[in-house]
Protein backbone atom coordinates (compact mmCIF):
# COMPACT_ATOMS: atom_id res chain seq x y z
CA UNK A 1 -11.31 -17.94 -7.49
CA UNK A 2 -13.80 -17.51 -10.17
CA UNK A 3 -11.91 -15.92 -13.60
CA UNK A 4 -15.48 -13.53 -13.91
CA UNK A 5 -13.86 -11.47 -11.34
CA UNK A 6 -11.95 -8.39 -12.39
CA UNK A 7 -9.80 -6.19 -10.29
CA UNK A 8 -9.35 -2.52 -10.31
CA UNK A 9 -6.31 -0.69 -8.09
CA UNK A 10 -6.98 3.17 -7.65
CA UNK A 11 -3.85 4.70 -7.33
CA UNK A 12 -4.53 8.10 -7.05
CA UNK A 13 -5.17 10.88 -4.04
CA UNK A 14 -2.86 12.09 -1.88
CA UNK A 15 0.27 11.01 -1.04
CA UNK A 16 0.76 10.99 2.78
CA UNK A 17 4.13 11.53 2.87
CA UNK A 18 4.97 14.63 0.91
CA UNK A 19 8.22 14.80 3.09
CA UNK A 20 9.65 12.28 1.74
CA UNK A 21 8.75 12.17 -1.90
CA UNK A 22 6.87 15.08 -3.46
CA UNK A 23 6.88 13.35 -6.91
CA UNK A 24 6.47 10.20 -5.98
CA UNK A 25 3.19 8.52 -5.17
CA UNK A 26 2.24 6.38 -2.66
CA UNK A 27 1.74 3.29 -4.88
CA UNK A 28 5.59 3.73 -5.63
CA UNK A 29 6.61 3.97 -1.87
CA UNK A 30 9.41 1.66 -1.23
CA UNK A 31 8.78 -0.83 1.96
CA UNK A 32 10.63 -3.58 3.69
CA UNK A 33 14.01 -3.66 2.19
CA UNK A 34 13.02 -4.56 -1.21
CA UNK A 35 8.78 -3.85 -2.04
CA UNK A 36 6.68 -0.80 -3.26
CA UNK A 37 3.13 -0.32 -1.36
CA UNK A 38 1.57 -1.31 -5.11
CA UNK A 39 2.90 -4.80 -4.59
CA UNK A 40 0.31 -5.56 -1.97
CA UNK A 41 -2.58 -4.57 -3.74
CA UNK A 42 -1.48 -6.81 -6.81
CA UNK A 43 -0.14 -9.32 -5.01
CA UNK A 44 -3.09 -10.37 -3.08
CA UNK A 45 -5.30 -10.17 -6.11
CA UNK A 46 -3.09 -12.40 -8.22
CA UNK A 47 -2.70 -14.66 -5.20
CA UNK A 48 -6.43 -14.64 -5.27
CA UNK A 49 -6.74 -15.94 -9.40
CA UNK A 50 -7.78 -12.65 -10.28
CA UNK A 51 -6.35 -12.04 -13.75
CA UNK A 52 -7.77 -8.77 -14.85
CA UNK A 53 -6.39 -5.72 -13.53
CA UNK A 54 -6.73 -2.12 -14.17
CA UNK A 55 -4.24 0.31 -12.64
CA UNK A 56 -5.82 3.98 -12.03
CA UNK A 57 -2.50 6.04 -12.54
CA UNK A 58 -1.77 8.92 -10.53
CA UNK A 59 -0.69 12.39 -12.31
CA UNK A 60 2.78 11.12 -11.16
CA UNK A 61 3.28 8.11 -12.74
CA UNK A 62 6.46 7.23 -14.31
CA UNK A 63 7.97 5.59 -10.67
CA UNK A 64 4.10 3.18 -10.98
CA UNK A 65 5.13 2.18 -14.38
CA UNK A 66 8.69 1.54 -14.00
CA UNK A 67 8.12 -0.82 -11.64
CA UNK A 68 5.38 -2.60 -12.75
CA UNK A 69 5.69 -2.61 -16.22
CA UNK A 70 3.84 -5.21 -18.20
CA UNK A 71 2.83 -6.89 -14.93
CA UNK A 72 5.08 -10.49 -15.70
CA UNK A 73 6.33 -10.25 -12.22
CA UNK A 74 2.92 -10.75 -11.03
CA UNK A 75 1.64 -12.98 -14.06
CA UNK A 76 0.02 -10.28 -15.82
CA UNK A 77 1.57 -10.22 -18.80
CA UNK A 78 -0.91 -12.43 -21.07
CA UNK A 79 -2.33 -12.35 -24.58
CA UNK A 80 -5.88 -12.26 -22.75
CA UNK A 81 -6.84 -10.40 -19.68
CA UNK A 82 -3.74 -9.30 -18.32
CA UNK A 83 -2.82 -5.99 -16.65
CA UNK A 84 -4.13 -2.45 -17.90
CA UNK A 85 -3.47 0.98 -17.50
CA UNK A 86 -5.94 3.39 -17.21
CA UNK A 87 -5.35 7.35 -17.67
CA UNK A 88 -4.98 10.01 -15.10
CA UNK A 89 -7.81 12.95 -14.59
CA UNK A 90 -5.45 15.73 -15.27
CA UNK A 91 -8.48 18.10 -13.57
CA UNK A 92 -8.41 15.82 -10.57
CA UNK A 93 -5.04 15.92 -9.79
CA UNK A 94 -3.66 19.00 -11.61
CA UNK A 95 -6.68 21.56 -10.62
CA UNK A 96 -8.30 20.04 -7.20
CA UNK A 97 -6.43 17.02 -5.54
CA UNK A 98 -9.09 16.99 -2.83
CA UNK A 99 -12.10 15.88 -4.97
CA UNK A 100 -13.73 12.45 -5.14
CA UNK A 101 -12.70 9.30 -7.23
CA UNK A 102 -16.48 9.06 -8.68
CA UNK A 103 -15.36 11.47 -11.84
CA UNK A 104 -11.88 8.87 -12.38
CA UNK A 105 -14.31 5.75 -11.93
CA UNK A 106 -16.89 6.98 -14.47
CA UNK A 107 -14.35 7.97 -17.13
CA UNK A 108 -12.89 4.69 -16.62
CA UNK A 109 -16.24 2.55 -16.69
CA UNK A 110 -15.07 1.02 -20.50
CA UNK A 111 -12.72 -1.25 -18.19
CA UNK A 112 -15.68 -2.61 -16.16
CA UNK A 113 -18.17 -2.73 -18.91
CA UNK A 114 -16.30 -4.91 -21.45
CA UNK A 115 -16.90 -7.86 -18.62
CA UNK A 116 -20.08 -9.65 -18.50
CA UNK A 117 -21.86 -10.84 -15.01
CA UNK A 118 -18.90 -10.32 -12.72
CA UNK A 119 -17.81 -9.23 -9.66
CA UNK A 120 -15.42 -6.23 -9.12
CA UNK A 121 -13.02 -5.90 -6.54
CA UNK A 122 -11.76 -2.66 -5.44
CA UNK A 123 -8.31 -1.78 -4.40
CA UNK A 124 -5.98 1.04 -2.73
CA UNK A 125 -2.11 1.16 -2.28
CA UNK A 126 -1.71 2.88 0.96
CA UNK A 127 -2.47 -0.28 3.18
CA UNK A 128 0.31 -2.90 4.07
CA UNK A 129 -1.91 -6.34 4.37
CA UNK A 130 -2.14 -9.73 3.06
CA UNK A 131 -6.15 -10.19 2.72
CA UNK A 132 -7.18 -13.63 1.20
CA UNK A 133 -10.05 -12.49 -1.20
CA UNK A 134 -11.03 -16.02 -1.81
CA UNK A 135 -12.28 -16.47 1.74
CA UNK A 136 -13.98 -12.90 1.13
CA UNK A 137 -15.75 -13.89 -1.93
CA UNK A 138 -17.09 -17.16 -0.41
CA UNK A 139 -17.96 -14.90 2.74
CA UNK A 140 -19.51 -12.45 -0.47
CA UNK A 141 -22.01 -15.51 -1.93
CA UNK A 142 -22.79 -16.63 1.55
CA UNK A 143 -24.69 -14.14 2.20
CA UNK A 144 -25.58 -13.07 -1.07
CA UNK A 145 -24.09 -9.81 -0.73
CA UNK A 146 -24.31 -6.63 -3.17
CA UNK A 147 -21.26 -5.25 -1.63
CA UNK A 148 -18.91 -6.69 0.86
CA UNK A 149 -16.33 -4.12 2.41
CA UNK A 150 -12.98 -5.35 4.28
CA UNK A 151 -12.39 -3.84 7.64
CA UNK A 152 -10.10 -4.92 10.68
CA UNK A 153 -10.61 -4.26 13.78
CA UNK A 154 -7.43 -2.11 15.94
CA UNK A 155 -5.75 -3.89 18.10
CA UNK A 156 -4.51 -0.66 19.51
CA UNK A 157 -6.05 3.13 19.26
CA UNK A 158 -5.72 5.16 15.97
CA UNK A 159 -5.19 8.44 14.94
CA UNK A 160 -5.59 9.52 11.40
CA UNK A 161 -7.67 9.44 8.68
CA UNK A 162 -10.21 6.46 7.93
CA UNK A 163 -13.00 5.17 7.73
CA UNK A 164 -15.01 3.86 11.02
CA UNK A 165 -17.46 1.04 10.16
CA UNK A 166 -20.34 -0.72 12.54
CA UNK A 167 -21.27 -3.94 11.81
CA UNK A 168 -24.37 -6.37 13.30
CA UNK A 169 -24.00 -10.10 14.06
CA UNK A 170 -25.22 -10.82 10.73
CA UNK A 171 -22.55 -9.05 9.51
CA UNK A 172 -24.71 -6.19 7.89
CA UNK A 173 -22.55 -2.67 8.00
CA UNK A 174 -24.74 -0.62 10.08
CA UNK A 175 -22.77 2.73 10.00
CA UNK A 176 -20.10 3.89 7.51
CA UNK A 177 -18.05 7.17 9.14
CA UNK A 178 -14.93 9.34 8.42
CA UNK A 179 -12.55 10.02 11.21
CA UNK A 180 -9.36 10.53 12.52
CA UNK A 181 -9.71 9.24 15.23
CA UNK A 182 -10.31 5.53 16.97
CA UNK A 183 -10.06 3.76 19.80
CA UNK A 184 -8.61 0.28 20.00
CA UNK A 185 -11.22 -2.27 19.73
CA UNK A 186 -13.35 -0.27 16.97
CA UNK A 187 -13.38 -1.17 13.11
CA UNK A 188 -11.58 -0.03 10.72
CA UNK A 189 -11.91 0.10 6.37
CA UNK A 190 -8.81 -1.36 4.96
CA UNK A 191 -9.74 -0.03 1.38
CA UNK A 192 -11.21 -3.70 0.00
CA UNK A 193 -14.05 -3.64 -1.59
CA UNK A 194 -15.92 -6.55 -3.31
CA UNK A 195 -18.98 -6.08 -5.19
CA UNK A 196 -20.91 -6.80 -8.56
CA UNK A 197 -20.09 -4.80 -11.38
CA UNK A 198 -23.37 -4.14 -13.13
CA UNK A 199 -24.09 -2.49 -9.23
CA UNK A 200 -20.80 -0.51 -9.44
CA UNK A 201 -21.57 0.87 -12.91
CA UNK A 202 -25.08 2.11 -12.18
CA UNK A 203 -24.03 3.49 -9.08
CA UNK A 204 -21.21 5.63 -10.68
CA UNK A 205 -23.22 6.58 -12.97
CA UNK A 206 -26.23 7.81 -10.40
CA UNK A 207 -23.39 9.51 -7.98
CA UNK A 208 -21.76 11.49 -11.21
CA UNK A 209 -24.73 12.38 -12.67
CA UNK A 210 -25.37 14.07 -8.78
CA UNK A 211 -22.21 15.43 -7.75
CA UNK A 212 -19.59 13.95 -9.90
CA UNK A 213 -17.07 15.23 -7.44
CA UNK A 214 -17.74 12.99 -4.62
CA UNK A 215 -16.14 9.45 -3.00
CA UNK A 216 -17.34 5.90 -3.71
CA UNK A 217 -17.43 5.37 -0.09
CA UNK A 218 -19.13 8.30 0.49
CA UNK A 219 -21.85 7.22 -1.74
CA UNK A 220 -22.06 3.57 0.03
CA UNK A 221 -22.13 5.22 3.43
CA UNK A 222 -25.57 6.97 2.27
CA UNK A 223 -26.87 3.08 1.30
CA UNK A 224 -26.12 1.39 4.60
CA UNK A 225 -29.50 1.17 5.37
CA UNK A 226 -30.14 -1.21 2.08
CA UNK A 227 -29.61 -4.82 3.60
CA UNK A 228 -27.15 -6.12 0.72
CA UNK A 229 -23.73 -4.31 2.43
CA UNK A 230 -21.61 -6.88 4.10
CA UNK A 231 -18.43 -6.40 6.46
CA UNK A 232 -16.10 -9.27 6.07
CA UNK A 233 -13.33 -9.20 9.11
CA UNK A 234 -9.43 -9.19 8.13
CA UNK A 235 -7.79 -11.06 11.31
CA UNK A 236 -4.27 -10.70 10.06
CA UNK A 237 -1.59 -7.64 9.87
CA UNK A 238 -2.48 -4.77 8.62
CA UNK A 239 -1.02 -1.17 8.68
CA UNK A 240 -2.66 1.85 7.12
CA UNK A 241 -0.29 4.44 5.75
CA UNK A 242 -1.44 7.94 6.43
CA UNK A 243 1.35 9.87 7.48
CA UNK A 244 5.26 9.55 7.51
CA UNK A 245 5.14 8.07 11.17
CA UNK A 246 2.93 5.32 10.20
CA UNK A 247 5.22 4.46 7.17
CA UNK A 248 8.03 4.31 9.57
CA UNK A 249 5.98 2.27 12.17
CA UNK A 250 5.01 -0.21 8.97
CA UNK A 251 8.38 -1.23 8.06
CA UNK A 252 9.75 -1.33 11.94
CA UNK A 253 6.82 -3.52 12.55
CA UNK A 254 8.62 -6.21 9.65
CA UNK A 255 11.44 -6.42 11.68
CA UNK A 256 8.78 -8.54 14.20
CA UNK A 257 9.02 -12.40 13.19
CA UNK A 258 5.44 -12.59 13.50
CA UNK A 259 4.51 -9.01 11.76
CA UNK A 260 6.63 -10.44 8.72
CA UNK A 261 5.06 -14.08 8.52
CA UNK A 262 1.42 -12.70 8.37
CA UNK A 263 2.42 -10.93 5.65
CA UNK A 264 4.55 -12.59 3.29
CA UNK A 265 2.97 -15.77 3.73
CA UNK A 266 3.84 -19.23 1.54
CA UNK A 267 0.68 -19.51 0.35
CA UNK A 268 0.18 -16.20 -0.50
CA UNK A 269 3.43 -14.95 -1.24
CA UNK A 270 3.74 -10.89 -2.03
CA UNK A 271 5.58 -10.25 -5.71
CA UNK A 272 7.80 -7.61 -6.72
CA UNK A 273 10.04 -6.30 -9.98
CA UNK A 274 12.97 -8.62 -9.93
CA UNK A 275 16.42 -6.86 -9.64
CA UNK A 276 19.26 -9.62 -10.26
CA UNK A 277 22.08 -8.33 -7.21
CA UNK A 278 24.95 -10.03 -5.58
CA UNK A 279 24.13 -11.02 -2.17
CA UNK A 280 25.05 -8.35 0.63
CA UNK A 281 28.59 -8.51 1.82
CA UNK A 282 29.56 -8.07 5.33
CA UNK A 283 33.00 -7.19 6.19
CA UNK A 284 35.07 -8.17 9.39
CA UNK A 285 34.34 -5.85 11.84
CA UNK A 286 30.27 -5.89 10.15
CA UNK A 287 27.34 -5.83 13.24
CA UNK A 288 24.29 -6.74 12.53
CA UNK A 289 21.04 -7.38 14.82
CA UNK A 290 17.60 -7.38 13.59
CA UNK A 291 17.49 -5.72 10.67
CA UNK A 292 16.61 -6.24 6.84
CA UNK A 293 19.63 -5.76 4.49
CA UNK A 294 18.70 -5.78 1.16
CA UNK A 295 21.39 -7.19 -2.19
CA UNK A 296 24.01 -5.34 -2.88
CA UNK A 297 24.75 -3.77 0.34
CA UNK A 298 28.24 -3.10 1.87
CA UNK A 299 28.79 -3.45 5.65
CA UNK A 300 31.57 -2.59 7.60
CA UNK A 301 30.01 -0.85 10.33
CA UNK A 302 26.99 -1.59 13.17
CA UNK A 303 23.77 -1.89 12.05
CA UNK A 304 20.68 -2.65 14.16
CA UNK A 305 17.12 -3.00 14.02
CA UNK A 306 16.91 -0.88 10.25
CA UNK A 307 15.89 -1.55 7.04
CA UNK A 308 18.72 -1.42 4.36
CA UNK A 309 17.48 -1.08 0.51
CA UNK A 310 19.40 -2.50 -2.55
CA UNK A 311 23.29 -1.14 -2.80
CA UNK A 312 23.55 0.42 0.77
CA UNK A 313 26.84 1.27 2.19
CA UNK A 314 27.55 1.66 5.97
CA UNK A 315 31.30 2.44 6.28
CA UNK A 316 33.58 1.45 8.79
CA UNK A 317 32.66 2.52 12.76
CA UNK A 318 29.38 4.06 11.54
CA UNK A 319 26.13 3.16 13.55
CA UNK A 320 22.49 2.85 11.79
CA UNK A 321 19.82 2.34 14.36
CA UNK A 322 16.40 1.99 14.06
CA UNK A 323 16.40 3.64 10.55
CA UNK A 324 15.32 2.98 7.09
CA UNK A 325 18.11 3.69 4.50
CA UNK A 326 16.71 3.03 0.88
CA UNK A 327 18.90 2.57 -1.79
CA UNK A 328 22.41 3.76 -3.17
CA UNK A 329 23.01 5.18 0.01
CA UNK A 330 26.47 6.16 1.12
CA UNK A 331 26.66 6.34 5.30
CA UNK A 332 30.07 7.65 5.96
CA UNK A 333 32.71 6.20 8.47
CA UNK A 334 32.28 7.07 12.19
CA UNK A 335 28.62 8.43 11.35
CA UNK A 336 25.92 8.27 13.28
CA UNK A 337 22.08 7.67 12.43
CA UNK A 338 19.45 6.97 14.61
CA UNK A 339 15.64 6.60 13.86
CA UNK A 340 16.07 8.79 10.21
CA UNK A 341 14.26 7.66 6.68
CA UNK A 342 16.83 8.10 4.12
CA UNK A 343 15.68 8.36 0.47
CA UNK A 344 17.45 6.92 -2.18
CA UNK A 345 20.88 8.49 -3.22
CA UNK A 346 21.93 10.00 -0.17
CA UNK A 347 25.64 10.94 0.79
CA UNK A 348 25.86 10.57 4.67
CA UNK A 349 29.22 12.48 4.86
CA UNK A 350 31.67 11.25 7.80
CA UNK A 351 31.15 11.47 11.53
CA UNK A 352 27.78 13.63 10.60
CA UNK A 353 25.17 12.79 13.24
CA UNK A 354 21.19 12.30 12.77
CA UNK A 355 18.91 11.49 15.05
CA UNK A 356 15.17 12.14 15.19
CA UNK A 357 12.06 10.79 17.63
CA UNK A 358 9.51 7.83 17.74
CA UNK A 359 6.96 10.18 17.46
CA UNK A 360 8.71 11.90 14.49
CA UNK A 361 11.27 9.94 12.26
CA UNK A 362 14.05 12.84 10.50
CA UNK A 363 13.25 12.34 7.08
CA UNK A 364 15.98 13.08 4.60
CA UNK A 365 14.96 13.75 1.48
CA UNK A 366 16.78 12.84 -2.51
CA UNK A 367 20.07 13.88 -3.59
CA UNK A 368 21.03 15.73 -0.30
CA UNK A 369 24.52 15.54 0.95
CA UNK A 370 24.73 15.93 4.60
């Protein structure tokens, strides 16, 4: 790809999954035995030879820049270009959560700015997906395209909140909804959006100068009716995170051998912070079926189709099933745990039973003993 491209990775609003983490935002969601949701959005970009990229922090950021850090896991950590931080809008988050990104973008234009004729790719952290954005900017030129938004289209119906989109058979984006609900077969936004940078920048500054309060994609759903708005079709995995039950139905989903090779690819492999740990040790009586068990971990009990984080323990004649334990967990001996999201430093005491629903994963939260 083209190095007059610059990527920018908003990593603020809401975090889905309050349950789980009220400090923690989604960017910093641990997924798959050994990622964080932010890896995705970086890790496709980099894959892509984009090698400007500016992080929009959330209020809550000390998890986002912990793991990230100067960005060398992902190749960002240059004398030119490189990875940059850009500040929180303590009013946004602190005062009104539930307002637009326009006001973040505009304060934040510098960033864009400093490039000359480019394009701009936007980014989000609460989608699980592996998009090439080299075949999306050659779909972009093709056609010439002002903007060019990602979308996939559900294998399977939906329920939550997104963004519906209608496209033609030139590929021009004929409607641009929100709704929380969709049937399988319809399109969906996966968060993606390429476009050219001088059109970003004038169109931040028209939307703040009207309502400074209000979404990007709010603003491009008034402006489908221009002719330069492309959608360009992901055919690959992809899971939007929008509630605890889709997190849990993400990481499950990795346990499929063909979920897991559409994402982490080869050819476009997905980075993370490296953590030097032994290798996972499994003792004799250790069971273990379909299930990711991250370094570090102790086994001497059953463990089946769950996801084990760094430094796990599952002690002897204890049973994790269908469960995602993160890490420096303690499961006790003869305990029992069945479909439950453990957060990190947990104390599973001895023969304690858990066991939640499909529908409705028990979510245990930090630093409880139970």
């Amino acid at each position: 790809m083209d190095n007059n491209i610059i990527g920018l990775i908003n990593l603020q609003g809401p975090n889905y999954m309050e349950e789980l983490s009220r400090k923690r935002p989604m960017a910093s969601e641990p997924f798959a035995g050994k990622y964080r949701l932010i890896d995705f959005a970086l890790s496709t970009m980099v894959n892509a030879g984009v090698d400007t990229v500016g992080l929009l922090l959330p209020f809550h950021s000390r998890s986002v820049l912990d793991h990230v850090r100067s960005g060398k896991d992902w190749s960002l950590a240059r004398k030119q270009h490189g990875l940059f931080y850009l500040p929180v809008d303590e009013a946004r988050e602190v005062t009104n959560p539930q307002v637009g990104d326009i006001r973040t973008y505009y304060k934040n234009l510098r960033f864009v700015e400093r490039e000359q004729n480019h394009y701009l790719l936007l980014s989000r952290c609460d989608v699980v997906h592996n998009i090439d954005y080299k075949e999306m900017l050659h779909y972009h030129r093709n056609r010439n395209a002002d903007v060019t938004l990602a979308y996939k289209t559900l294998e399977k119906d939906y329920e939550g909140e997104g963004y519906a989109v209608s496209v033609n058979e030139a590929g021009h984006v004929t409607r641009l909804v929100k709704t929380s609900k969709l049937k399988k077969g319809d399109r969906i936004l996966l968060g993606s959006v390429l476009m050219d940078g001088n059109l970003f920048v004038a169109m931040v500054r028209r939307a703040f100068a009207q309502d400074p309060n209000q979404y990007l994609i709010d603003v491009l759903a008034r402006n489908v009716s221009r002719p330069g708005i492309y959608g360009y079709e992901y055919r690959g995995y992809a899971k939007r995170i929008h509630s605890l039950k889709s997190y849990y139905e993400a990481n499950m989903d990795m346990l499929q051998l063909e979920n897991w090779k559409a994402i982490y690819r080869p050819d476009r492999k997905i980075y993370t912070k490296v953590k030097d740990e032994a290798p996972a040790k499994y003792m004799a009586d250790a069971k273990v079926t379909n299930s990711l068990v991250g370094d570090g971990c102790i086994i001497e009990g059953t463990v089946e189709n769950s996801i084990l984080f760094r430094r796990v323990r599952v002690g002897r004649n204890a049973v994790v099933k269908n469960s995602i334990i993160m890490q420096n967990t303690e499961i006790g001996e003869e305990a029992r745990v069945d479909r439950v999201i453990c957060d990190k430093n947990q104390e599973i005491q001895p023969e304690a039973y858990l066991n939640g629903k499909p529908e409705a994963p028990l979510c245990v939260t930090q630093y409880d003993i139970l």
